[in-house]
N, C-alpha and C. Protein backbone atom coordinates (compact mmCIF):
# COMPACT_ATOMS: atom_id res chain seq x y z
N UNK A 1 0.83 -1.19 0.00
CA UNK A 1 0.00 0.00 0.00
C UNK A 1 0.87 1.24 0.00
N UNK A 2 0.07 2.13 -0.62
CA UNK A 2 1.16 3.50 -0.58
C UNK A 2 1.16 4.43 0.38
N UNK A 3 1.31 5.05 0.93
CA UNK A 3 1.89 6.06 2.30
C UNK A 3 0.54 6.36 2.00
N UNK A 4 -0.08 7.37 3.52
CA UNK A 4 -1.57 8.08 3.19
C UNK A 4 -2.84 6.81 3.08
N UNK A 5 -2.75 5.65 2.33
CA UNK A 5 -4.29 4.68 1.69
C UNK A 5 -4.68 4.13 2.95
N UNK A 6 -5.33 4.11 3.43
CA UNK A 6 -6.31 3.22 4.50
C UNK A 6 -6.53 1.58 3.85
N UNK A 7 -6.91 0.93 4.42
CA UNK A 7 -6.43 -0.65 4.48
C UNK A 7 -7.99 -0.81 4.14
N UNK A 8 -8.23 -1.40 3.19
CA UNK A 8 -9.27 -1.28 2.91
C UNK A 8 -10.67 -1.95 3.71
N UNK A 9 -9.79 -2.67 4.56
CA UNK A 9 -11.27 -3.64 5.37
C UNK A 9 -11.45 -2.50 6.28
N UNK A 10 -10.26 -1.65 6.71
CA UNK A 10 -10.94 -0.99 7.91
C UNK A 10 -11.22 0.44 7.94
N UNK A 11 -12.42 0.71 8.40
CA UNK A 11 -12.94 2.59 8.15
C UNK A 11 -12.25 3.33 9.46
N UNK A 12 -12.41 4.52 8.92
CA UNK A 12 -11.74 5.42 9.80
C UNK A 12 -12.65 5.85 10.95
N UNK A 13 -12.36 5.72 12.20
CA UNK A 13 -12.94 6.42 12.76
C UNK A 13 -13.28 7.06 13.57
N UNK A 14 -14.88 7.85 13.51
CA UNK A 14 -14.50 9.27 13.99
C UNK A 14 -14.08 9.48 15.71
N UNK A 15 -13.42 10.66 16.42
CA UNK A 15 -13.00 10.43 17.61
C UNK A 15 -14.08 11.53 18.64
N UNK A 16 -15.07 11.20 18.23
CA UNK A 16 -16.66 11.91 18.86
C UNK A 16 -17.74 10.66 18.90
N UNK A 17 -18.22 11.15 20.12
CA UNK A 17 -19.83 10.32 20.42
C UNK A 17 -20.94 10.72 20.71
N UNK A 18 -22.07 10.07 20.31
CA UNK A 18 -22.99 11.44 21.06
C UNK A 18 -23.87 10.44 22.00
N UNK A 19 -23.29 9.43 22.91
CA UNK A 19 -23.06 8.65 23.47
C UNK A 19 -23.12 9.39 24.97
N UNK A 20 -23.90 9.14 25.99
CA UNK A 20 -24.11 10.33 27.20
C UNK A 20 -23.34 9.43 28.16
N UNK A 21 -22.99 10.02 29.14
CA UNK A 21 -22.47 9.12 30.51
C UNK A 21 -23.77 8.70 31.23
N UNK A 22 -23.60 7.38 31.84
CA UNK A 22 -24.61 7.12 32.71
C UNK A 22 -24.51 7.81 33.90
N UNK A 23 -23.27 8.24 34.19
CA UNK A 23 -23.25 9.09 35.62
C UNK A 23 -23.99 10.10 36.05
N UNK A 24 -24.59 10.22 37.53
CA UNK A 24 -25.41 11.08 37.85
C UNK A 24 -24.35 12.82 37.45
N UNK A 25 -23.49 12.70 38.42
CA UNK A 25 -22.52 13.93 38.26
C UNK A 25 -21.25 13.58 37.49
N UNK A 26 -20.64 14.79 37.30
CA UNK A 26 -19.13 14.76 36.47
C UNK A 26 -18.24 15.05 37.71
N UNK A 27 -17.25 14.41 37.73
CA UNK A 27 -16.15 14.99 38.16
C UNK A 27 -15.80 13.89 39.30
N UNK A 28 -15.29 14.37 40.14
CA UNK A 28 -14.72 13.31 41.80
C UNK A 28 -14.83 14.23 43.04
N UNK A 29 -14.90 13.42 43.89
CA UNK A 29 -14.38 14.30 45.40
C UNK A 29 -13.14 13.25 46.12
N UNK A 30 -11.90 13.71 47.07
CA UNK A 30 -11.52 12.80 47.60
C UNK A 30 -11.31 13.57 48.46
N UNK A 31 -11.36 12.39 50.06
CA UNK A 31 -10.90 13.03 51.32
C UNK A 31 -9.17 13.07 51.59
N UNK A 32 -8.88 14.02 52.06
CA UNK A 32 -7.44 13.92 53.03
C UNK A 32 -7.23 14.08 53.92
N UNK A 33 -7.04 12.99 55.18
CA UNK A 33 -6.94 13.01 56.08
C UNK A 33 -5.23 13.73 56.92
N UNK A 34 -4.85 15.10 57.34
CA UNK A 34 -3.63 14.94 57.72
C UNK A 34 -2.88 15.07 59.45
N UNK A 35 -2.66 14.03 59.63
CA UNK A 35 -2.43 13.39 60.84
C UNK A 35 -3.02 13.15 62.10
N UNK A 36 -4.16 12.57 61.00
CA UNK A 36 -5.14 11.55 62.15
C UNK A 36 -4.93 11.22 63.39
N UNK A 37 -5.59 11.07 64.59
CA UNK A 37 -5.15 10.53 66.07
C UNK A 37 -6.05 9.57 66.09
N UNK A 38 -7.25 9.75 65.87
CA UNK A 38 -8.10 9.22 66.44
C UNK A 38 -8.93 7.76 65.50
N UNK A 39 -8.94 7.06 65.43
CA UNK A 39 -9.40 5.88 65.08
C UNK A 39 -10.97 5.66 64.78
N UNK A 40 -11.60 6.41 65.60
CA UNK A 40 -12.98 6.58 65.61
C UNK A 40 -13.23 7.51 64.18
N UNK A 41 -12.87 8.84 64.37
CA UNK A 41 -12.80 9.35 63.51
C UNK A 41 -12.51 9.06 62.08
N UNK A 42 -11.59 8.35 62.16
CA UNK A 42 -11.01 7.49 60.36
C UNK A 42 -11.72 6.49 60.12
N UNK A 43 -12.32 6.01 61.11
CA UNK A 43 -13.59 5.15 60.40
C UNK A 43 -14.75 5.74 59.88
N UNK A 44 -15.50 6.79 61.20
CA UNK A 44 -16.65 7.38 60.46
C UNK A 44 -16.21 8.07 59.19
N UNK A 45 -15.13 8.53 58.84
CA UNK A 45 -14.11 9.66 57.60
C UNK A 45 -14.86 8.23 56.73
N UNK A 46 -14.31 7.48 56.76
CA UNK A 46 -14.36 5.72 55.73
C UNK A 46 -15.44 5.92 55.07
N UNK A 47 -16.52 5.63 56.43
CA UNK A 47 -18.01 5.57 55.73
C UNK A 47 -18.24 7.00 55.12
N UNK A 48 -18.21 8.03 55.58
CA UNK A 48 -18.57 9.08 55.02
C UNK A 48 -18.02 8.89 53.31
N UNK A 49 -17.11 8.28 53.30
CA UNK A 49 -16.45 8.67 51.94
C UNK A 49 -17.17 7.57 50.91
N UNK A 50 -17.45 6.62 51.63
CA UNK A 50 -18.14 5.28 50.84
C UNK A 50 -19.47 6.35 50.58
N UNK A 51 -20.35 6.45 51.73
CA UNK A 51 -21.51 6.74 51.79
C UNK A 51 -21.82 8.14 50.42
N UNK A 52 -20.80 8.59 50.53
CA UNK A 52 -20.91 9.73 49.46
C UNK A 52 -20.32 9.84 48.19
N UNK A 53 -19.88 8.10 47.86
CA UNK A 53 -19.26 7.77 46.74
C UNK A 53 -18.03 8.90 46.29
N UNK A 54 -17.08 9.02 47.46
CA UNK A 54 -15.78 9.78 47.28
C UNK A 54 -14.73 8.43 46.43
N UNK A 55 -13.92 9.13 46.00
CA UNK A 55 -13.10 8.57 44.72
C UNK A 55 -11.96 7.74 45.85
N UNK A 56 -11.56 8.60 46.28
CA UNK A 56 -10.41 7.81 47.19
C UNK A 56 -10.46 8.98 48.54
N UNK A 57 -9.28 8.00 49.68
CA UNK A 57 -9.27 8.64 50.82
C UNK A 57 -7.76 8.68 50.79
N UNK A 58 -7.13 9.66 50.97
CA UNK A 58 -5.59 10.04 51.73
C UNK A 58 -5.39 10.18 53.13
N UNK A 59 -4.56 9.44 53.49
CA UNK A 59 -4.03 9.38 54.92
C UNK A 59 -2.85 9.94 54.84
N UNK A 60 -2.75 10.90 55.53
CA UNK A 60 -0.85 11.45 55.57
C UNK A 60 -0.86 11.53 57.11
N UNK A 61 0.59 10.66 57.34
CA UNK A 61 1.05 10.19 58.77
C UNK A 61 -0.25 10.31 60.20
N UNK A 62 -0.66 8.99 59.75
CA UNK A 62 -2.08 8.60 61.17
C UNK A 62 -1.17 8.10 61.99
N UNK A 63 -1.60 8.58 63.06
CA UNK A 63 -0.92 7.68 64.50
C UNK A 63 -1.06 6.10 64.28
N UNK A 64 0.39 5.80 64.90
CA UNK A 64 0.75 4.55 64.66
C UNK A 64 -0.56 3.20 65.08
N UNK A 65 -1.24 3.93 66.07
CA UNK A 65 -1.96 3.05 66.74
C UNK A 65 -3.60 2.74 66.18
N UNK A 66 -3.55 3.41 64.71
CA UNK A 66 -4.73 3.69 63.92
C UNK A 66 -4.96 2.24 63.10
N UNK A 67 -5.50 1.36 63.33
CA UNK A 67 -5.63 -0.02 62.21
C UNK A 67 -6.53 -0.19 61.66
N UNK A 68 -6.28 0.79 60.32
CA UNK A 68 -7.27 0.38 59.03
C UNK A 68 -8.29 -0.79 58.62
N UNK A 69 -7.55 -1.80 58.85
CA UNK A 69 -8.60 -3.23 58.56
C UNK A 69 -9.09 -3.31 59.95
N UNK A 70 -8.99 -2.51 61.20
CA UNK A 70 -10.44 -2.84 62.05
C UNK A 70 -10.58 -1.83 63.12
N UNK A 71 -11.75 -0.72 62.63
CA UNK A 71 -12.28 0.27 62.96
C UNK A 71 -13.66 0.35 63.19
N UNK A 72 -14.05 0.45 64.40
CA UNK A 72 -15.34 -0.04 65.14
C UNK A 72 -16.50 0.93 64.32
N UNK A 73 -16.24 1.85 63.49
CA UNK A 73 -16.58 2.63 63.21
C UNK A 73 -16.69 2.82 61.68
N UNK A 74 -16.41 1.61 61.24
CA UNK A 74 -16.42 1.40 59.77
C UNK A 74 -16.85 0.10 59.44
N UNK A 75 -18.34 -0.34 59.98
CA UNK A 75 -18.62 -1.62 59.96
C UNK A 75 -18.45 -2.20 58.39
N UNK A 76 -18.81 -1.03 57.62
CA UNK A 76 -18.87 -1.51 56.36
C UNK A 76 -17.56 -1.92 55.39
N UNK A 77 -16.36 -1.82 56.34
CA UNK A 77 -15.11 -1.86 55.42
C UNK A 77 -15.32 -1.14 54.30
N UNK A 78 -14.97 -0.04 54.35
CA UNK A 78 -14.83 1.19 53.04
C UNK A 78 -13.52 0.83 52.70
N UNK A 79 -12.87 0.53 53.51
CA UNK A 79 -11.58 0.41 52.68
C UNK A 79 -11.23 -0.64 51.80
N UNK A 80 -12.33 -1.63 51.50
CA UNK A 80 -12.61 -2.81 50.53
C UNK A 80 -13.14 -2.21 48.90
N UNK A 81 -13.96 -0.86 49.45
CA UNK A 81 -14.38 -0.72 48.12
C UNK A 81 -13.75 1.21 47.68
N UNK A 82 -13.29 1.90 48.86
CA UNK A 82 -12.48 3.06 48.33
C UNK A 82 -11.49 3.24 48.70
N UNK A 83 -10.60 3.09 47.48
CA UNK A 83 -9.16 3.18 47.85
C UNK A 83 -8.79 4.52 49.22
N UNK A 84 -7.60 3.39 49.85
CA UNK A 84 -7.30 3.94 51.21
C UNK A 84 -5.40 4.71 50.53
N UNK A 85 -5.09 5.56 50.59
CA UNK A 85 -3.60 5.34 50.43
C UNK A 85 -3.11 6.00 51.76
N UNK A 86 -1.92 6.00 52.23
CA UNK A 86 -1.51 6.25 53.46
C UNK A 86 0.14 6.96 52.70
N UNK A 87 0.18 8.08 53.49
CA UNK A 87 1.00 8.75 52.36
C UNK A 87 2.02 10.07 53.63
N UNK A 88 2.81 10.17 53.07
CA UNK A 88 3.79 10.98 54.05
C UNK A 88 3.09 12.53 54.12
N UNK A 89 2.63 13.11 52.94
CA UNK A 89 1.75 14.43 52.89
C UNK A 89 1.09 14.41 51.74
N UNK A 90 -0.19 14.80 52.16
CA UNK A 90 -1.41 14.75 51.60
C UNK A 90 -1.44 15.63 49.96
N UNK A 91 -0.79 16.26 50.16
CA UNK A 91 -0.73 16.84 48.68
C UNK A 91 0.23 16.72 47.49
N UNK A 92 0.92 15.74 48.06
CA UNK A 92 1.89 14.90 46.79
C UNK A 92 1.03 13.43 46.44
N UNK A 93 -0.17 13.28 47.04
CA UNK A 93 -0.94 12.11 46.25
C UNK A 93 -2.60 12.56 45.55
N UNK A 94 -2.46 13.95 45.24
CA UNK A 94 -3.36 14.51 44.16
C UNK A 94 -3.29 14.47 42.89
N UNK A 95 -4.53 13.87 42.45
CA UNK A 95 -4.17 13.51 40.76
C UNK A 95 -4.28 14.95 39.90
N UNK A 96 -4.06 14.34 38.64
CA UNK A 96 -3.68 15.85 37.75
C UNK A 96 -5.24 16.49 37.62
N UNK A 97 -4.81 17.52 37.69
CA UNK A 97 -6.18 18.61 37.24
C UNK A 97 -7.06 18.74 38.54
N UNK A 98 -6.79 18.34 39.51
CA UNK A 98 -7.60 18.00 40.88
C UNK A 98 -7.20 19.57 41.95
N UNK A 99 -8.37 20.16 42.38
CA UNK A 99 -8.06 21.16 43.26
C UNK A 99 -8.42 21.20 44.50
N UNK A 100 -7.25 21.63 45.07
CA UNK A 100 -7.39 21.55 46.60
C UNK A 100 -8.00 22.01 47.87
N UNK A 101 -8.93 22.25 48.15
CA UNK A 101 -9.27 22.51 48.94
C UNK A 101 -9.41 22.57 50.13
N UNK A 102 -8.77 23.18 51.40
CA UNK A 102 -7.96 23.14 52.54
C UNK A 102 -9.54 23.18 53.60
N UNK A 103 -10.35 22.18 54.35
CA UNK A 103 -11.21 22.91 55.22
C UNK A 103 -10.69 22.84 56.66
N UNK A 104 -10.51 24.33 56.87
CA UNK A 104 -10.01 24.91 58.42
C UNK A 104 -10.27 25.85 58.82
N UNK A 105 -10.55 26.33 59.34
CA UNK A 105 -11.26 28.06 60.32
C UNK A 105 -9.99 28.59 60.76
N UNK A 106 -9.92 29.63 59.69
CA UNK A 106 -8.84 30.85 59.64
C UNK A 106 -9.93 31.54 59.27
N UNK A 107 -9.19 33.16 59.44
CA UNK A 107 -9.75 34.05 59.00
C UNK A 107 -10.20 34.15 57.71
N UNK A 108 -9.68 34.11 56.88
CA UNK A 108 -9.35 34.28 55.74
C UNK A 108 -10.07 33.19 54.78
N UNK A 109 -10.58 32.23 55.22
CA UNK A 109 -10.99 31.23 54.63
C UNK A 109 -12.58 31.51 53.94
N UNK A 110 -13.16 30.76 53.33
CA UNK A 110 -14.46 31.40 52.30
C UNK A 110 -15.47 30.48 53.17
N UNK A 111 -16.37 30.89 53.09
CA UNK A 111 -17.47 29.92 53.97
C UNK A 111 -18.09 29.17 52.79
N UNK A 112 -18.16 28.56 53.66
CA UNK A 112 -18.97 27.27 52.91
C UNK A 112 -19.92 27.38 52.10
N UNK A 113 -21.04 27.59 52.88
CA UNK A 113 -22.24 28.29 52.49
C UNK A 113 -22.12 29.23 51.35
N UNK A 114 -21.09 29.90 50.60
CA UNK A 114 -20.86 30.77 49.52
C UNK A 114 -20.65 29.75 48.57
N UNK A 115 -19.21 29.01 48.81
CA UNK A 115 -18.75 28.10 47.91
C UNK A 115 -18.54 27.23 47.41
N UNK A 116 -18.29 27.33 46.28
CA UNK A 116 -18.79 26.72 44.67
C UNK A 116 -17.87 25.70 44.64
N UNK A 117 -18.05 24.27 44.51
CA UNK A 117 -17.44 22.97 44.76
C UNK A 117 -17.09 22.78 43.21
N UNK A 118 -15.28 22.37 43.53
CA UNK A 118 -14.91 22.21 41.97
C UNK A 118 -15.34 20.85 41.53
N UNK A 119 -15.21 20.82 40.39
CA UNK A 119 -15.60 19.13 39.77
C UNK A 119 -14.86 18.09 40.47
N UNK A 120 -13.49 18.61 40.33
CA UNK A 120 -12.79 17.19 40.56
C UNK A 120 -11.98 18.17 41.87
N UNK A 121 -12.29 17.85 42.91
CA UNK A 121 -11.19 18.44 44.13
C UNK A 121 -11.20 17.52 45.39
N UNK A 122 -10.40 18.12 46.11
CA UNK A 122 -9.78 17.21 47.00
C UNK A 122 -9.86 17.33 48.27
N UNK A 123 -10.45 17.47 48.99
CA UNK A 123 -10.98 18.22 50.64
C UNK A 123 -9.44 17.85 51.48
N UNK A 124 -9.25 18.39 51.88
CA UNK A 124 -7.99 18.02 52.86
C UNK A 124 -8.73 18.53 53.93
N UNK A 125 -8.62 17.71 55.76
CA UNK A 125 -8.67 18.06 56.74
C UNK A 125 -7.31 17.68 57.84
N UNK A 126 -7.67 18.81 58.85
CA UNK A 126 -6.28 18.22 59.81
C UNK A 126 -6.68 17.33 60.62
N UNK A 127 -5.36 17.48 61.73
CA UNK A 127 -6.30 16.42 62.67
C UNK A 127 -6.91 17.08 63.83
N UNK A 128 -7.94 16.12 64.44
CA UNK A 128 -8.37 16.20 65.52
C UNK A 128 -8.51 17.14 67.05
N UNK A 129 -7.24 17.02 67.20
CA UNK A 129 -6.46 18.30 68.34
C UNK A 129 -5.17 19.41 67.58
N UNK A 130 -5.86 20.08 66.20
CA UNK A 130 -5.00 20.88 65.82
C UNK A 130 -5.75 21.25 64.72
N UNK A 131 -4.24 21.78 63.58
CA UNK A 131 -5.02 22.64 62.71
C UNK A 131 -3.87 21.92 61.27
N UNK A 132 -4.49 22.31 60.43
CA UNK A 132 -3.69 22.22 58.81
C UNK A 132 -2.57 22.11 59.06
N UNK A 133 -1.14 22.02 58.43
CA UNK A 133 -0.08 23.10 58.64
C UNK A 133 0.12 23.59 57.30
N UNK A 134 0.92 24.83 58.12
CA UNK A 134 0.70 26.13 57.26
C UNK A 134 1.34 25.53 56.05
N UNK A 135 2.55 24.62 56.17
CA UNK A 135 3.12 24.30 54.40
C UNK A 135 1.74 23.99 53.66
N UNK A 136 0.90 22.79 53.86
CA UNK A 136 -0.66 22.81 53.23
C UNK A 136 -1.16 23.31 52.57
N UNK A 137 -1.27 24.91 54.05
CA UNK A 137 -2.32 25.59 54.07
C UNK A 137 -1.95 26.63 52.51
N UNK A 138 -0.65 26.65 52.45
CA UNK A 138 -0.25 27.40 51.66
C UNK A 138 -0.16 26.92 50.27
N UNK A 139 -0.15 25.95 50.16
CA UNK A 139 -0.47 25.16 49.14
C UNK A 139 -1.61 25.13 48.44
N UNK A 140 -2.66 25.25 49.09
CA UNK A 140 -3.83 24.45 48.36
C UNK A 140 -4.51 25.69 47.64
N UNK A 141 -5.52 25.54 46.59
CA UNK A 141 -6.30 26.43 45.80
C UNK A 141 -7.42 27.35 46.90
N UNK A 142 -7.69 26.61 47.79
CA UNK A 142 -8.88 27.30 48.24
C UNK A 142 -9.02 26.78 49.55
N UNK A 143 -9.10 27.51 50.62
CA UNK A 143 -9.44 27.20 52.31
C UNK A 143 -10.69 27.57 52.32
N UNK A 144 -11.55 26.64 52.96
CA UNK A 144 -13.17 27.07 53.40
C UNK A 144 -13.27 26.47 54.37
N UNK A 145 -14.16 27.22 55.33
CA UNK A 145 -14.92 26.61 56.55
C UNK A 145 -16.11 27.06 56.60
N UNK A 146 -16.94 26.26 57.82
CA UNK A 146 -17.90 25.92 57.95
C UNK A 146 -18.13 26.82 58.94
N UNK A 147 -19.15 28.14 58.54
CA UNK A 147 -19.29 29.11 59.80
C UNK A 147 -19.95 28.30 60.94
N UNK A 148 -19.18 27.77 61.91
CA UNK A 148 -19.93 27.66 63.46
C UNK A 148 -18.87 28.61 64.53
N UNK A 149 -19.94 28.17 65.91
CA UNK A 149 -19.13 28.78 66.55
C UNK A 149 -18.09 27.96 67.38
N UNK A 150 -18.08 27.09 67.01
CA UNK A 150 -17.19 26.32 67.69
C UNK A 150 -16.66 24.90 66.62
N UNK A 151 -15.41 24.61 67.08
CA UNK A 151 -14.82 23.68 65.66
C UNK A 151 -15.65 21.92 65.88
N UNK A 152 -15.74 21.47 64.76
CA UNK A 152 -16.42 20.22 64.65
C UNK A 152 -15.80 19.34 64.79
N UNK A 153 -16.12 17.97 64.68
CA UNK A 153 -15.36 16.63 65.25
C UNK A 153 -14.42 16.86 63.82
N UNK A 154 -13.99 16.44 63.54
CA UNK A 154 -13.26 16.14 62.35
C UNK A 154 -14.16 15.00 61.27
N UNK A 155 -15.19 13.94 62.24
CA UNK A 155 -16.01 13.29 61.21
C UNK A 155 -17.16 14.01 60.49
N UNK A 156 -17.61 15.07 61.62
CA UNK A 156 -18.91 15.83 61.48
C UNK A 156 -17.97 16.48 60.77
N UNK A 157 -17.16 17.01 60.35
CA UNK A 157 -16.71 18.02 59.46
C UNK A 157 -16.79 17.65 58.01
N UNK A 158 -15.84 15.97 57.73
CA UNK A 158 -16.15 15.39 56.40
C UNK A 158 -17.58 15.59 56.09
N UNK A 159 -18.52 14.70 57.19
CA UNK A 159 -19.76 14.65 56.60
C UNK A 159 -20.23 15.95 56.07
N UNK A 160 -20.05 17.20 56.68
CA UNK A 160 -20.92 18.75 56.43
C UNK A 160 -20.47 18.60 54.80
N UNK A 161 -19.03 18.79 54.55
CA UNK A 161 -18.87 19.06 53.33
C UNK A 161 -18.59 17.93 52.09
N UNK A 162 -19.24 16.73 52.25
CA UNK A 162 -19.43 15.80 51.72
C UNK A 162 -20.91 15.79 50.80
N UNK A 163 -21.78 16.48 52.16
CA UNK A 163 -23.15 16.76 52.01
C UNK A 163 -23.18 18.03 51.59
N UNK A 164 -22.41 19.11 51.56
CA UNK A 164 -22.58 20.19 50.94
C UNK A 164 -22.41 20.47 49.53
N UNK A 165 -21.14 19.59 49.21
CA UNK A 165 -21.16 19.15 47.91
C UNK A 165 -21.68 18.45 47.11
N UNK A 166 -22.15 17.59 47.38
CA UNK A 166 -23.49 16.87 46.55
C UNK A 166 -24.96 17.57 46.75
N UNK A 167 -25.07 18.40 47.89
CA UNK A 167 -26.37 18.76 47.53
C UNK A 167 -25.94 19.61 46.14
N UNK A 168 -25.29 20.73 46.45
CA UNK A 168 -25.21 21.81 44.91
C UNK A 168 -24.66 21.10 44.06
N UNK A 169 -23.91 20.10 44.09
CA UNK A 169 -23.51 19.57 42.29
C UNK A 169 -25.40 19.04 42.42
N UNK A 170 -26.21 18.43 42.66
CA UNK A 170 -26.87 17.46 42.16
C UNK A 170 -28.15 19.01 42.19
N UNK A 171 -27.64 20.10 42.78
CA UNK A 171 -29.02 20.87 42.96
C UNK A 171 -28.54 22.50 42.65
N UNK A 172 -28.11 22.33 40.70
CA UNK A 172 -28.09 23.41 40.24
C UNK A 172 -28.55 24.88 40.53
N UNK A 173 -29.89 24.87 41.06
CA UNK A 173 -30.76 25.92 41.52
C UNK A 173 -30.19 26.33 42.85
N UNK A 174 -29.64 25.42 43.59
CA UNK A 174 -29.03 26.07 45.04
C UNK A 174 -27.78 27.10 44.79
N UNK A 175 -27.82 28.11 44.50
CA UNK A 175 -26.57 29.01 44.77
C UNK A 175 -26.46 29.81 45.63
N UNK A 176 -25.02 30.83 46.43
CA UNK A 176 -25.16 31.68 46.88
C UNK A 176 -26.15 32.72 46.87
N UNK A 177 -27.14 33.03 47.84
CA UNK A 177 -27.52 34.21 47.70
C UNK A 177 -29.11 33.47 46.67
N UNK A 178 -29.83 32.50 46.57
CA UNK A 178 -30.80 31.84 45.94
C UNK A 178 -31.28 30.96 47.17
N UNK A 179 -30.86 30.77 47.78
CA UNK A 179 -31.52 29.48 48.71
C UNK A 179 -31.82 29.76 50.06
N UNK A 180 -31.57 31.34 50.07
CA UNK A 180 -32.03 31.61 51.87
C UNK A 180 -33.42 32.39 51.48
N UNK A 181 -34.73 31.01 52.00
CA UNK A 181 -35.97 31.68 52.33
C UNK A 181 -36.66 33.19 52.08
N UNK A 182 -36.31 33.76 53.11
CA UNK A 182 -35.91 35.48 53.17
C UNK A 182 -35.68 36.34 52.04
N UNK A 183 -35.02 35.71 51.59
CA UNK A 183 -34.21 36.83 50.06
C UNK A 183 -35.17 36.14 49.25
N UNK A 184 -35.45 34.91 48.85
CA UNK A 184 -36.37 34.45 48.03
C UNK A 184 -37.83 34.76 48.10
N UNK A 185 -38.69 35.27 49.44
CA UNK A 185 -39.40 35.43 50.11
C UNK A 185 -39.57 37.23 48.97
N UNK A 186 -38.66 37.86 49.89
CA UNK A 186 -38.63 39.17 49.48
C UNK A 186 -38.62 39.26 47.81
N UNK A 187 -37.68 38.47 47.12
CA UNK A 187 -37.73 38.76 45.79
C UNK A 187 -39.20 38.35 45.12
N UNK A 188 -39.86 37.88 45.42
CA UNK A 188 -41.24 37.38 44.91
C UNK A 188 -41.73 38.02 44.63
N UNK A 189 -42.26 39.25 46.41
CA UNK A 189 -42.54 39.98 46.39
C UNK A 189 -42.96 41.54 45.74
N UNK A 190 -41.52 41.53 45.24
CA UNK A 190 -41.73 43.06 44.28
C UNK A 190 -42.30 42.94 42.99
C-alpha cells in the first residue's frame, strides 16, 4: 500500500460520540486526612467517603496506633471498596487537574455556604487536636470553613462538606444568595 491509503477492510474512525455518561454527576471528590489521632474518627471519615461515593481517601502520617482493617466505626469496610492510600503528605498524592481545597477556620478562609465545589477536588482536613499546617495551608487552591461557633469533630466536618457538595452539584438551583428563604421570600414579592 502507498503512504496516506487506509487498508481497505478498515474505516476510519471518527473520535466523537454522542453517546451520554450514565453518571449522575461529572467529576470526583476525595478526602485527606492529615495526621489523624483518632481511630474513631477514620472510620466514620471511611463511611462518610463510601456513603458519598468519594473517589479515594488520603491518609498522611495517622498515629501509629490507627488499624485500618479494624475500625469499630467502619462496619462496612470502606476500605474494601475506596481506595485507602496512606501517604507521608497529603498533597503529593493529588491527581492531575484536581483542586485543593484546605477545610479549616482561619480568618481568611471562604465559607462554605458561599462556595462553589470544583468538579474534581480534593478536601484536605487536619487532625483532631490541631489545625492544617501552614506548608498545606499554603499550598492548596482554596481554604473554606464551615461558619460555626465552635470547631467540629473532624467526622462531622467530612460529613458537612461531603453533604454540601453533593447537595449543589446534584441541585443546580441552590446558589449563593438563591436558597435563603428570606431573600427568596422578598424577591417574589416586588
Amino acid at each position: 500500500m502507498e503512504d496516506g491509503q487506509q487498508h481497505p477492510r478498515r474505516r476510519k474512525r471518527e473520535r466523537h460520540t454522542d453517546r451520554v455518561s450514565g453518571r449522575a454527576e461529572r467529576g470526583y471528590a476525595i478526602v485527606a486526612l492529615e495526621n489523624p489521632t483518632d481511630g474513631f474518627n477514620v472510620g466514620h471519615t471511611l463511611r462518610a467517603a463510601m456513603c458519598f461515593d468519594t473517589r479515594m481517601v488520603v491518609i498522611a502520617r495517622p498515629e501509629t496506633s490507627i488499624d485500618m482493617g479494624n475500625l469499630p466505626t467502619d462496619p462496612g469496610r470502606a476500605w474494601r471498596h475506596t481506595p485507602v492510600l496512606t501517604v507521608d503528605k497529603a498533597l503529593d498524592s493529588i491527581p492531575y487537574d484536581c483542586t485543593s481545597v484546605a477545610v479549616e477556620l482561619t480568618d481568611d478562609a471562604e465559607d462554605l455556604v458561599e462556595f462553589q465545589h470544583p468538579e474534581r477536588a480534593c478536601y484536605i482536613f487536619g487532625p483532631e487536636n490541631g489545625s492544617i499546617s501552614k506548608e498545606t495551608l499554603d499550598r492548596c487552591d482554596h481554604v473554606v470553613k464551615i461558619p460555626v461557633h465552635l470547631s467540629l469533630n473532624l467526622a462531622a466536618t467530612v460529613n458537612v462538606v461531603l453533604y454540601d457538595r453533593m447537595l449543589k452539584l446534584r441541585r443546580p438551583d441552590i446558589r449563593p444568595g438563591g436558597n435563603n428563604p428570606r431573600t427568596t421570600r422578598d424577591r417574589d414579592s416586588e
